[in-house]
PDB file of N, CA and C in Angstrom:
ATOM      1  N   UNK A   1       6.964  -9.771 -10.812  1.00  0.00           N
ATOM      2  CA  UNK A   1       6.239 -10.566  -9.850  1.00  0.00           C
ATOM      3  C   UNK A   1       4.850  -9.953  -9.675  1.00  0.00           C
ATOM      4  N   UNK A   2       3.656 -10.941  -9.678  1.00  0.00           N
ATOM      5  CA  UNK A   2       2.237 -10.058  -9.455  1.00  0.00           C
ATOM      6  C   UNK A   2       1.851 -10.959  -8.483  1.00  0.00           C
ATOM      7  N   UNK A   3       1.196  -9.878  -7.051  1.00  0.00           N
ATOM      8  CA  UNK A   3       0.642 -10.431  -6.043  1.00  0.00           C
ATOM      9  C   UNK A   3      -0.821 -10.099  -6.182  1.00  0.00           C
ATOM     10  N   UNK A   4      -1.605 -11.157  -5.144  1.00  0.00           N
ATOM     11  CA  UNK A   4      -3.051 -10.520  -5.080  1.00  0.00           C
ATOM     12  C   UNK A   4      -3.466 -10.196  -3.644  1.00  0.00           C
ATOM     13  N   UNK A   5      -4.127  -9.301  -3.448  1.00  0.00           N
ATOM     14  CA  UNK A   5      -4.890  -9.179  -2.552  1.00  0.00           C
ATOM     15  C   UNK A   5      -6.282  -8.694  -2.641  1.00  0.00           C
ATOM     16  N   UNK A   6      -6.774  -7.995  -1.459  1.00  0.00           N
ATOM     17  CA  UNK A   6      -8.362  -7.116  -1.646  1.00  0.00           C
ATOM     18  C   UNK A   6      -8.459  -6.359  -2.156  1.00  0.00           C
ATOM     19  N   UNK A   7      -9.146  -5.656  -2.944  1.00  0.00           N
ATOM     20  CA  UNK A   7      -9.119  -4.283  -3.147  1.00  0.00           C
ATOM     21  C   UNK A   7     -10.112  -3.014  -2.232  1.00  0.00           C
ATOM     22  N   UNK A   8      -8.863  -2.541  -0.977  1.00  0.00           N
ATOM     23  CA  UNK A   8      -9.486  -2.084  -0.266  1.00  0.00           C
ATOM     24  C   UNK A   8      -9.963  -0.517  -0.628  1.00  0.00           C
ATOM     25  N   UNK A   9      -8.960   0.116  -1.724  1.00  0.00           N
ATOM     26  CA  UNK A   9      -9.909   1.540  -2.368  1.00  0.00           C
ATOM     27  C   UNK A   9      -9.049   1.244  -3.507  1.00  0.00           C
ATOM     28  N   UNK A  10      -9.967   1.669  -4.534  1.00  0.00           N
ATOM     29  CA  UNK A  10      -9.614   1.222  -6.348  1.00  0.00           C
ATOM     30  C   UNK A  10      -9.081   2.442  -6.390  1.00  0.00           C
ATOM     31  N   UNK A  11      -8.809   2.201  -7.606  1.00  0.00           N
ATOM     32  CA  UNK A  11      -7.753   2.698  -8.031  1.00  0.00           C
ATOM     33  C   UNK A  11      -6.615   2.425  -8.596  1.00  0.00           C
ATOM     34  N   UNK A  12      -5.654   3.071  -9.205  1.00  0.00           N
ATOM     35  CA  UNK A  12      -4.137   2.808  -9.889  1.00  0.00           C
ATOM     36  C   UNK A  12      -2.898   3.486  -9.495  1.00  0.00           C
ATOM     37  N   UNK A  13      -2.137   2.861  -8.676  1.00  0.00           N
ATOM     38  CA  UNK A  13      -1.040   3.952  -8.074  1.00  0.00           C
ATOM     39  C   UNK A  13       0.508   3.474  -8.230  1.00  0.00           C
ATOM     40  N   UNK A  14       1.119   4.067  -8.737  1.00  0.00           N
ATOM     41  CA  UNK A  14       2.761   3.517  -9.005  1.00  0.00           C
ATOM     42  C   UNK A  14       4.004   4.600  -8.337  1.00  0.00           C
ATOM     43  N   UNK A  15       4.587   3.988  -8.507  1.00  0.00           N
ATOM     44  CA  UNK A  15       5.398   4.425  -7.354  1.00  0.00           C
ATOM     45  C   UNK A  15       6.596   3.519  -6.757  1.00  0.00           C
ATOM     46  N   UNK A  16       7.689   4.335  -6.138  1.00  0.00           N
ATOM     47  CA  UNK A  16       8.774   3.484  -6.048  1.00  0.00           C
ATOM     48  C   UNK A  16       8.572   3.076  -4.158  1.00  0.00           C
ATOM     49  N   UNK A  17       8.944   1.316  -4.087  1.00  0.00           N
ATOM     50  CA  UNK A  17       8.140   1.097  -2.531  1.00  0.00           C
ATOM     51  C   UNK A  17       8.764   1.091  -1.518  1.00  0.00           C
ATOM     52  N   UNK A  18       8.345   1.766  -0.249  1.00  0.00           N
ATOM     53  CA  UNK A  18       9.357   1.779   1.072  1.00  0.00           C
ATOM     54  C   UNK A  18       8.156   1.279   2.104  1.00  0.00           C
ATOM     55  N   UNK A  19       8.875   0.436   2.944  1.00  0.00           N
ATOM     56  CA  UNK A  19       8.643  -0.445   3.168  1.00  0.00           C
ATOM     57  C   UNK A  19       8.518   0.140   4.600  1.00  0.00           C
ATOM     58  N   UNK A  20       7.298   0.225   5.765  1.00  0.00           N
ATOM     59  CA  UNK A  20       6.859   1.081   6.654  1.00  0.00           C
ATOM     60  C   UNK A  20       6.834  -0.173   7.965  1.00  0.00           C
ATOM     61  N   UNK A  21       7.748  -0.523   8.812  1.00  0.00           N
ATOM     62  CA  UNK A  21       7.650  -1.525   9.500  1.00  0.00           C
ATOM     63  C   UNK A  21       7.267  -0.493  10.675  1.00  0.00           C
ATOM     64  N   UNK A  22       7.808   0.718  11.349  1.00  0.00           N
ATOM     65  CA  UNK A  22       7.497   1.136  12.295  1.00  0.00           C
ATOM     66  C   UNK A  22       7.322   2.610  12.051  1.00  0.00           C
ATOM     67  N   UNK A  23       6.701   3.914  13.051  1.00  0.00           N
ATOM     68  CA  UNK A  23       6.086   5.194  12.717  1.00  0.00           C
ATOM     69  C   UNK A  23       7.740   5.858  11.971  1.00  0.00           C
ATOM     70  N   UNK A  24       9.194   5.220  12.357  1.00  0.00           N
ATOM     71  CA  UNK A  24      10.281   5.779  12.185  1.00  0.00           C
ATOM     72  C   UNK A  24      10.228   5.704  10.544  1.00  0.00           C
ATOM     73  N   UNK A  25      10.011   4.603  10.013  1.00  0.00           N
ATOM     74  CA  UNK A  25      10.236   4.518   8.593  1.00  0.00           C
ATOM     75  C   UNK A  25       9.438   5.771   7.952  1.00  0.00           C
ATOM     76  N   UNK A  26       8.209   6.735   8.329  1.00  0.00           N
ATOM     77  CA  UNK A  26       7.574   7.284   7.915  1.00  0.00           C
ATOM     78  C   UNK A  26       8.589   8.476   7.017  1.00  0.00           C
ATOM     79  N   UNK A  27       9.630   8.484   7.731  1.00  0.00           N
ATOM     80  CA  UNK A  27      10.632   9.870   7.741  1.00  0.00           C
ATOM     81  C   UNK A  27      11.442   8.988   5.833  1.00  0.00           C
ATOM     82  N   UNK A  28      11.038   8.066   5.304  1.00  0.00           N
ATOM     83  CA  UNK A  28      11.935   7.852   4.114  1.00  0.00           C
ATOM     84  C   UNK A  28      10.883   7.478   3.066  1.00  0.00           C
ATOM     85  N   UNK A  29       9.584   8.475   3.078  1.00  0.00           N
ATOM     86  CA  UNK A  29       8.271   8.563   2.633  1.00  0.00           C
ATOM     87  C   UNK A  29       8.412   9.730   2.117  1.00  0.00           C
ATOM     88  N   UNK A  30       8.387   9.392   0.472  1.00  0.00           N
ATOM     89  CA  UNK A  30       8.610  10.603  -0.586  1.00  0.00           C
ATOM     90  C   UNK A  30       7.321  10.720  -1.206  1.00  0.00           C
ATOM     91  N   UNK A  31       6.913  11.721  -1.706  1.00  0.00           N
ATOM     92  CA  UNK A  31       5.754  11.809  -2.635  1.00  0.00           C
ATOM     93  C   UNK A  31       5.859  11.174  -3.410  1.00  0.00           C
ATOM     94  N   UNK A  32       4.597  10.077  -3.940  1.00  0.00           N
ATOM     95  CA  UNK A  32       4.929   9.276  -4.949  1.00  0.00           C
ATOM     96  C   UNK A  32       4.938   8.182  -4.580  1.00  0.00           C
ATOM     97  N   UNK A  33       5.203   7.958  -3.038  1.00  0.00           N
ATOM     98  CA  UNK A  33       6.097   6.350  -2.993  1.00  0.00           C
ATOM     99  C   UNK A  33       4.995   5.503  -2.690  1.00  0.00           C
ATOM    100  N   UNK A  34       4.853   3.714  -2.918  1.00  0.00           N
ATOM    101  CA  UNK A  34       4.193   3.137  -2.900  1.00  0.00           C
ATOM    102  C   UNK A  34       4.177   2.680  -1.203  1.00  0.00           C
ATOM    103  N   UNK A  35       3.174   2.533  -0.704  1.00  0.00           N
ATOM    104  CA  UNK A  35       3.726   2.753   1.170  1.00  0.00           C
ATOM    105  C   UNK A  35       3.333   1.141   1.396  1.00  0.00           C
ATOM    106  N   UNK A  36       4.416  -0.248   1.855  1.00  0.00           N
ATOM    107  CA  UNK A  36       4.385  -1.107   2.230  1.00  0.00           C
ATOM    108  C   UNK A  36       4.106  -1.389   3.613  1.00  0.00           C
ATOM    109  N   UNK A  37       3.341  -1.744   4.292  1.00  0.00           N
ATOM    110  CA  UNK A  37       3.071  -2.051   5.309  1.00  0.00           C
ATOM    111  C   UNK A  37       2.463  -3.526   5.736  1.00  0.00           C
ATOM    112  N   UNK A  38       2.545  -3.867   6.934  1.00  0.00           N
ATOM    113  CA  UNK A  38       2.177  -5.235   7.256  1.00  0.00           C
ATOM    114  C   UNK A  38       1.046  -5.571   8.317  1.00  0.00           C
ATOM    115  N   UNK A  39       0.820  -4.243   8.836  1.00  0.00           N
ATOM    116  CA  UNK A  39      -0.929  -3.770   9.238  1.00  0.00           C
ATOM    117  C   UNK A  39      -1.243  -2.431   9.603  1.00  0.00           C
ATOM    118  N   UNK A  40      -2.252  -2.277  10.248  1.00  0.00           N
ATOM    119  CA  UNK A  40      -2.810  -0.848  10.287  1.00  0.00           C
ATOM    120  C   UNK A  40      -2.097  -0.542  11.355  1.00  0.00           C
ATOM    121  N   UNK A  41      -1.539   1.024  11.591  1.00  0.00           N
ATOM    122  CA  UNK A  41      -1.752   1.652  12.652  1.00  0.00           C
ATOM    123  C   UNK A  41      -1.895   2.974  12.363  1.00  0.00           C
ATOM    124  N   UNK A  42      -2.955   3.724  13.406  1.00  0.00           N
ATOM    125  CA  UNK A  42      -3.413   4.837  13.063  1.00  0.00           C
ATOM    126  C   UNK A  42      -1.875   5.606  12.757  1.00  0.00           C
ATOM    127  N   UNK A  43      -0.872   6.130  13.085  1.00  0.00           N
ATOM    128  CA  UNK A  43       0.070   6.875  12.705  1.00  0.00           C
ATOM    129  C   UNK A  43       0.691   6.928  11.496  1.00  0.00           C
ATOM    130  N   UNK A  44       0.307   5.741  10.781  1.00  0.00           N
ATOM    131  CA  UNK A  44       0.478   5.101   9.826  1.00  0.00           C
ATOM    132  C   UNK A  44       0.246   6.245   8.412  1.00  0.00           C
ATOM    133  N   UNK A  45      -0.619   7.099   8.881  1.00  0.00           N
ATOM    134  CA  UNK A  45      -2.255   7.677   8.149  1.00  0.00           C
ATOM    135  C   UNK A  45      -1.041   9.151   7.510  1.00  0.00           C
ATOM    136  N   UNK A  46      -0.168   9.646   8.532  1.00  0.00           N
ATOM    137  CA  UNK A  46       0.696  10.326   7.951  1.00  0.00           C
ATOM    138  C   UNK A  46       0.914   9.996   6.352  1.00  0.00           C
ATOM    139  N   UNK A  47       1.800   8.671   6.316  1.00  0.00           N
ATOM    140  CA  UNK A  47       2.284   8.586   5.198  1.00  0.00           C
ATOM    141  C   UNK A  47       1.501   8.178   4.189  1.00  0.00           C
ATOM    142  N   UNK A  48      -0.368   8.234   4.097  1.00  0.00           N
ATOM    143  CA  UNK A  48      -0.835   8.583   2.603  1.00  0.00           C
ATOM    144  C   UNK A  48      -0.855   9.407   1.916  1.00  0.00           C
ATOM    145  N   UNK A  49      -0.326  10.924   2.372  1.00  0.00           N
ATOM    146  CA  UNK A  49      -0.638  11.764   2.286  1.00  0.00           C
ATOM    147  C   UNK A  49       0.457  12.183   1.072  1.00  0.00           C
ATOM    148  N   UNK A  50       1.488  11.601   1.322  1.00  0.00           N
ATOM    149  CA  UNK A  50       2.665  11.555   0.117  1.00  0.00           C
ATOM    150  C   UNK A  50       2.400  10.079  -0.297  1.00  0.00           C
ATOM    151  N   UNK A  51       1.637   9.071  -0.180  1.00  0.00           N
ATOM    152  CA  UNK A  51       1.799   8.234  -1.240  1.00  0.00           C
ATOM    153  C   UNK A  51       0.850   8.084  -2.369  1.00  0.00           C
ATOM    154  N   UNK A  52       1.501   7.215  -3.616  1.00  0.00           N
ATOM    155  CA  UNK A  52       0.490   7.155  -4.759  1.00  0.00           C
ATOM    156  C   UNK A  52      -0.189   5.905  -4.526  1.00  0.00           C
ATOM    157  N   UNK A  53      -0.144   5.014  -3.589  1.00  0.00           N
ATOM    158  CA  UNK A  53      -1.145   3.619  -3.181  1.00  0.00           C
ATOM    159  C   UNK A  53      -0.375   3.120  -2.222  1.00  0.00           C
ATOM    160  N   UNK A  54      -1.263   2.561  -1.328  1.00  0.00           N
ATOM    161  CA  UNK A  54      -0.641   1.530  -0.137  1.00  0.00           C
ATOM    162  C   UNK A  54      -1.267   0.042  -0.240  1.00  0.00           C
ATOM    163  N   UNK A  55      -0.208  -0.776  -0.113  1.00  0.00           N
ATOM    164  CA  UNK A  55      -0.111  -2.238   0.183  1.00  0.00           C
ATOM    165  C   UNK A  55       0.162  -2.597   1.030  1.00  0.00           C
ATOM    166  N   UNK A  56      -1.037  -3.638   2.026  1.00  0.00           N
ATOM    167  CA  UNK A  56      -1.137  -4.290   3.062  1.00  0.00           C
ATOM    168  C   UNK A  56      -1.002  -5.632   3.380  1.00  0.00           C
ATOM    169  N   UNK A  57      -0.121  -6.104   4.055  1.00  0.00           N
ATOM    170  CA  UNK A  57      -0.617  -7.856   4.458  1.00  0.00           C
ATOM    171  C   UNK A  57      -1.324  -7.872   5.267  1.00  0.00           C
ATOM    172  N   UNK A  58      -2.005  -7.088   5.753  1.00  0.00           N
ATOM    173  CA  UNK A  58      -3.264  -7.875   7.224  1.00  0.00           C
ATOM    174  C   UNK A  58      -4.368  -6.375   6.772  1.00  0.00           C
ATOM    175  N   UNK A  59      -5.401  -7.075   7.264  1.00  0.00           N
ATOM    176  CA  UNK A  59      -6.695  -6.166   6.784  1.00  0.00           C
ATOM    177  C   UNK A  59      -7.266  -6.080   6.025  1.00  0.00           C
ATOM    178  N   UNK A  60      -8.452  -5.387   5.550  1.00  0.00           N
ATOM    179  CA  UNK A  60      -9.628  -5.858   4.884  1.00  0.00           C
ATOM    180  C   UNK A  60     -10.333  -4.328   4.480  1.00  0.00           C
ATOM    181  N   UNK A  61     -11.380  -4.264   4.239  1.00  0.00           N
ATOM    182  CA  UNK A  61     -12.004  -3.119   3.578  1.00  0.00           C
ATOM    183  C   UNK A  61     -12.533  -2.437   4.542  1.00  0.00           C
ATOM    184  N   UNK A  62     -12.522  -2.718   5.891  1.00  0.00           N
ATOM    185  CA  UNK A  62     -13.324  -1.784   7.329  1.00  0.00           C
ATOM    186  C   UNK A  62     -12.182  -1.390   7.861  1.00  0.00           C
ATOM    187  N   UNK A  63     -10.749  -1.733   8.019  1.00  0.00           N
ATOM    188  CA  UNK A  63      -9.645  -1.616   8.611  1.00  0.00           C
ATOM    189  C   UNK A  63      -9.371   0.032   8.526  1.00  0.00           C
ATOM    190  N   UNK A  64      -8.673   1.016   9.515  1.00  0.00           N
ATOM    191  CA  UNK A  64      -8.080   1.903   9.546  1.00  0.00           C
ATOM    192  C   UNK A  64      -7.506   2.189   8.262  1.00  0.00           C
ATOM    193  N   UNK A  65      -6.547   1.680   7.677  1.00  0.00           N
ATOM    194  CA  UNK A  65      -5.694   2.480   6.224  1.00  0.00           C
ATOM    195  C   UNK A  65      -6.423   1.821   5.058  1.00  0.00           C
ATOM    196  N   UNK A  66      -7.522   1.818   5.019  1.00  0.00           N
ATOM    197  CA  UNK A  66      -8.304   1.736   3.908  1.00  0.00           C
ATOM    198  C   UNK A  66      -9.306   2.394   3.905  1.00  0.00           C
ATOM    199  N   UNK A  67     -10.341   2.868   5.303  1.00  0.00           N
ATOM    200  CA  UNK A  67     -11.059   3.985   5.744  1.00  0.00           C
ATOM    201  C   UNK A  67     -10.204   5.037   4.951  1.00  0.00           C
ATOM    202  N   UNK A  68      -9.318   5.486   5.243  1.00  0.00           N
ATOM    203  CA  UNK A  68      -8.790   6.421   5.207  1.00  0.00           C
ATOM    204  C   UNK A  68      -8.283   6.452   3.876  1.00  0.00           C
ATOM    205  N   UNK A  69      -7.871   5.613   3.333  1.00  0.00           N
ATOM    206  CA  UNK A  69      -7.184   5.535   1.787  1.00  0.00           C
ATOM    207  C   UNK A  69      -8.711   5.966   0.916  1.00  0.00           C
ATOM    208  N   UNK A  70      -9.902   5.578   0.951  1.00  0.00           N
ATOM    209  CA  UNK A  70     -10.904   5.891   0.393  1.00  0.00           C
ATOM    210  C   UNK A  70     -11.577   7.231   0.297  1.00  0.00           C
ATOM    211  N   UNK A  71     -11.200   7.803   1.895  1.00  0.00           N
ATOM    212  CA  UNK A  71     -11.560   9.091   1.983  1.00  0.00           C
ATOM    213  C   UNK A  71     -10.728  10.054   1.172  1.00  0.00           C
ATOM    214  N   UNK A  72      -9.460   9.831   0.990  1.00  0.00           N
ATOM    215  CA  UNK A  72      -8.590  10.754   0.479  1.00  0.00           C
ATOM    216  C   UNK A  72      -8.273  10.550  -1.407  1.00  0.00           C
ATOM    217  N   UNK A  73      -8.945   9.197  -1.381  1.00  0.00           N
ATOM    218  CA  UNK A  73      -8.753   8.626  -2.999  1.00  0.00           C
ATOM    219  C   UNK A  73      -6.914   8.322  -3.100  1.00  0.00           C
ATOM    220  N   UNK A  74      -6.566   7.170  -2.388  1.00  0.00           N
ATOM    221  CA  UNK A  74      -5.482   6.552  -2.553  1.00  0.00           C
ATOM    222  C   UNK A  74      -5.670   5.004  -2.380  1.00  0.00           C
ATOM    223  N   UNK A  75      -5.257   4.450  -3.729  1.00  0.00           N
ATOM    224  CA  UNK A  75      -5.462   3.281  -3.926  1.00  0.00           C
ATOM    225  C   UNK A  75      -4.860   2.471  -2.676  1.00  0.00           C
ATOM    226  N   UNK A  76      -5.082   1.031  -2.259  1.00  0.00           N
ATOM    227  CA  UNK A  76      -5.115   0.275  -1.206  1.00  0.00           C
ATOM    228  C   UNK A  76      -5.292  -0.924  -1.672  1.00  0.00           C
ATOM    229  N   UNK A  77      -4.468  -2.165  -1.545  1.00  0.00           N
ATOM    230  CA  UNK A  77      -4.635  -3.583  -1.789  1.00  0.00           C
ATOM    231  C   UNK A  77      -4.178  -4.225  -0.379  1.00  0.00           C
ATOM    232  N   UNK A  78      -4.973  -4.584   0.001  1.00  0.00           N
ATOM    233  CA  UNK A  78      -4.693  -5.658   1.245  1.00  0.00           C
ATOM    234  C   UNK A  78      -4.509  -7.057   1.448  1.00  0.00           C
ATOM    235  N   UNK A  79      -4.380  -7.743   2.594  1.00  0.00           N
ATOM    236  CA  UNK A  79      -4.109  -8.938   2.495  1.00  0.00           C
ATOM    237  C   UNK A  79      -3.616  -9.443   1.212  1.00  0.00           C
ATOM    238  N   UNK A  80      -2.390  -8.866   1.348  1.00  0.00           N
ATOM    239  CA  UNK A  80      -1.666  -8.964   0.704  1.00  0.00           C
ATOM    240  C   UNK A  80      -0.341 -10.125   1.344  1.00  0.00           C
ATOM    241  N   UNK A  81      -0.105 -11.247   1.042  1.00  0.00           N
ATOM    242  CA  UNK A  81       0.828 -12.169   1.999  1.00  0.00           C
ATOM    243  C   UNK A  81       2.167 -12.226   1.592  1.00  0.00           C
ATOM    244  N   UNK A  82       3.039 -11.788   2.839  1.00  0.00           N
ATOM    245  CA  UNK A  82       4.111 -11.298   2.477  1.00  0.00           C
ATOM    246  C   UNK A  82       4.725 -10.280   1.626  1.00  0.00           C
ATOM    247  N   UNK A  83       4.057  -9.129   1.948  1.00  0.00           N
ATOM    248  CA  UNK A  83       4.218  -7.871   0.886  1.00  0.00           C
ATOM    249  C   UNK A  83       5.581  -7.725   1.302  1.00  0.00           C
ATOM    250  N   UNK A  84       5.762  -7.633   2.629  1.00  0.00           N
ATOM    251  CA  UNK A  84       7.074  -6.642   3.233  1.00  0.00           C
ATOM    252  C   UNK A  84       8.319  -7.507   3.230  1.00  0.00           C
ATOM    253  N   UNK A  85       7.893  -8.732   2.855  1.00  0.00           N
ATOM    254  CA  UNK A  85       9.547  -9.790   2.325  1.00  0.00           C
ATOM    255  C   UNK A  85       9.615  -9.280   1.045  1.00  0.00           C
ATOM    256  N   UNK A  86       8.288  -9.840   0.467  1.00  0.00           N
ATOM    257  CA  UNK A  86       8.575 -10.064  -1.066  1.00  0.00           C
ATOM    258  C   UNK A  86       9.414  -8.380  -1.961  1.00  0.00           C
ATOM    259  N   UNK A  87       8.218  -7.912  -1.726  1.00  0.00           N
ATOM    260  CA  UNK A  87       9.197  -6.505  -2.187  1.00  0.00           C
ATOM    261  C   UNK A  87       9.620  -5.345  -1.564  1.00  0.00           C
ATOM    262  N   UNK A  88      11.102  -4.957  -1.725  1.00  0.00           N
ATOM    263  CA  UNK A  88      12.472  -4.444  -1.249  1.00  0.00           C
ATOM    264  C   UNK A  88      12.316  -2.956  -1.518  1.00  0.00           C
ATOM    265  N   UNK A  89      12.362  -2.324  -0.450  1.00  0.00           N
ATOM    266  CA  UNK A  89      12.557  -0.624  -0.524  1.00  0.00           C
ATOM    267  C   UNK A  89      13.568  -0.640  -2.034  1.00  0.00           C
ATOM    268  N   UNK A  90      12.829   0.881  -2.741  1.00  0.00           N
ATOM    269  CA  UNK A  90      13.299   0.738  -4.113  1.00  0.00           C
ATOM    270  C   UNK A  90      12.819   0.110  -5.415  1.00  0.00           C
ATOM    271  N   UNK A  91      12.251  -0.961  -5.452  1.00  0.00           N
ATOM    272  CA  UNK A  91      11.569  -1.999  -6.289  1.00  0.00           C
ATOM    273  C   UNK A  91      10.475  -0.918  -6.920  1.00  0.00           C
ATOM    274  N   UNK A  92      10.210  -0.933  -7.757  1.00  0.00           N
ATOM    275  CA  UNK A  92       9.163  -0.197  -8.789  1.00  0.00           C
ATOM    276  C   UNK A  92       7.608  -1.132  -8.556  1.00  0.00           C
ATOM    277  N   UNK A  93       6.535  -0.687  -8.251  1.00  0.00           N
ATOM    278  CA  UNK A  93       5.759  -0.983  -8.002  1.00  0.00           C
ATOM    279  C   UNK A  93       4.331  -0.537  -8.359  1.00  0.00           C
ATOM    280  N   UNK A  94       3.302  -0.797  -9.019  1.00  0.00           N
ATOM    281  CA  UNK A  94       2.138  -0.458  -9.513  1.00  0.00           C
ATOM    282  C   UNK A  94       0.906  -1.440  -8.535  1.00  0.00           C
ATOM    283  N   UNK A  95      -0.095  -0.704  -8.384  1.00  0.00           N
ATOM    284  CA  UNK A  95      -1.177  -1.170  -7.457  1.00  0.00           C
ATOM    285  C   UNK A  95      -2.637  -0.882  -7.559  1.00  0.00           C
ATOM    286  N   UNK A  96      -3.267  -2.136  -8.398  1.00  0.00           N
ATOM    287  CA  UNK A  96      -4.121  -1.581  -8.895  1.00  0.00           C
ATOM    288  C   UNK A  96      -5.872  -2.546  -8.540  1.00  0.00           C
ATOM    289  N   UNK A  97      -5.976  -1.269  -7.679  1.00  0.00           N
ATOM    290  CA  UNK A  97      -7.335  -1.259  -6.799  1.00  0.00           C
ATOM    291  C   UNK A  97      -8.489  -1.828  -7.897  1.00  0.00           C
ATOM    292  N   UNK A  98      -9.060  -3.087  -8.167  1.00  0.00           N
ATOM    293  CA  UNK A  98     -10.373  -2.993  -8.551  1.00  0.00           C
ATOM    294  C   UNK A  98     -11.271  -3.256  -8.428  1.00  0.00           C
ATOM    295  N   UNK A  99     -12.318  -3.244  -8.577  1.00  0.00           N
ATOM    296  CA  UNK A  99     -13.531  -4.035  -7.613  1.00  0.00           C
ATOM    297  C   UNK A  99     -13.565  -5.131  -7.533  1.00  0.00           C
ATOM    298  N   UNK A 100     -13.518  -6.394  -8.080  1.00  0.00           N
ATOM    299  CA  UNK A 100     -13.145  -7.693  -7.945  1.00  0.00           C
ATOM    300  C   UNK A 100     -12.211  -8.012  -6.890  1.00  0.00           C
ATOM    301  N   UNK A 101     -10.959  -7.435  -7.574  1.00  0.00           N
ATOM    302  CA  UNK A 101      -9.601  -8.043  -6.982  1.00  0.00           C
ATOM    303  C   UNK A 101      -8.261  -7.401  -7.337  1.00  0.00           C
ATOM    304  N   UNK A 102      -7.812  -7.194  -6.553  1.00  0.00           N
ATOM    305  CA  UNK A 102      -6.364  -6.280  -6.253  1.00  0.00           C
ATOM    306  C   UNK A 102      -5.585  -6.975  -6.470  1.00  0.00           C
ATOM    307  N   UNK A 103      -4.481  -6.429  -7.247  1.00  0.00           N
ATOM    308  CA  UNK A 103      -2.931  -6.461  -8.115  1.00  0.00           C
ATOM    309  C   UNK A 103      -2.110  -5.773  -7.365  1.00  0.00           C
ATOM    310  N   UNK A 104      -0.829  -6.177  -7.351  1.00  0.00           N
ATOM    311  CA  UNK A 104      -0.190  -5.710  -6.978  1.00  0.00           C
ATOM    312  C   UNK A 104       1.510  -6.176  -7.771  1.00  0.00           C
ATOM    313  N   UNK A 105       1.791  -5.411  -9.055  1.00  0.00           N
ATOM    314  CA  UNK A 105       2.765  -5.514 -10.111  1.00  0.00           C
ATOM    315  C   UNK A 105       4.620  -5.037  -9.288  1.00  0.00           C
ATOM    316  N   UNK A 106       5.133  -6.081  -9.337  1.00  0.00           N
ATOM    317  CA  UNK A 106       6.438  -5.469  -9.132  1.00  0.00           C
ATOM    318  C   UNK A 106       7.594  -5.956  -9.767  1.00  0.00           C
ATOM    319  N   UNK A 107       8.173  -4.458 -10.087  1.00  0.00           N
ATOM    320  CA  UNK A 107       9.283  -4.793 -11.414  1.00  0.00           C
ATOM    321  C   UNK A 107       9.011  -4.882 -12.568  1.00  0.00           C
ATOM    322  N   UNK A 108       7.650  -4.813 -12.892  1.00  0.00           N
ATOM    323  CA  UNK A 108       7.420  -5.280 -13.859  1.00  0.00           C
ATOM    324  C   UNK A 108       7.224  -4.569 -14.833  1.00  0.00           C
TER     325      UNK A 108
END
């Protein structure tokens, strides 16, 4: 399945995806993992620190976890619609930031 969104910091990041609905999910955030989320919140900022790219459904390139994804060089695709239905903690996932326009590969 390939989604699109923004590309809020380029880049290429793969990784297996867990899916971050509240600060609790942070605790099943492995190095590596692709970090699903469905908007910003600053606490959020923990879990780039072990991930290889984060995918967003709400937000844009000024938003909190893309500030921050840029500063640290971790890829970021946003507005992304329906990230956190479409793909399932576990699902293999690649995310790839580019200046145009953000990918977001799963399963694939």
């Amino acid at each position: 399945m390939k989604l699109k969104g923004i590309p809020a910091s380029c880049g290429i990041g793969t990784g297996i995806a867990r899916i971050v609905q509240n600060v609790d999910d942070l605790a099943k955030m492995q190095q590596g993992d692709v970090m699903i989320v469905r908007h910003s919140n600053p606490a959020y900022a923990t879990g780039l620190f072990k991930a290889s790219a984060v995918v967003s459904e709400n937000g844009g390139t000024l938003f909190h976890l893309a500030i921050l994804s840029r500063e640290i060089g971790v890829p970021l695709v946003s507005s992304v619609e329906n990230a956190t239905t479409l793909i399932q903690d576990g699902d293999m996932v690649r995310v790839f930031g580019a200046s145009e326009e953000g990918e977001v590969y799963v399963n694939e």
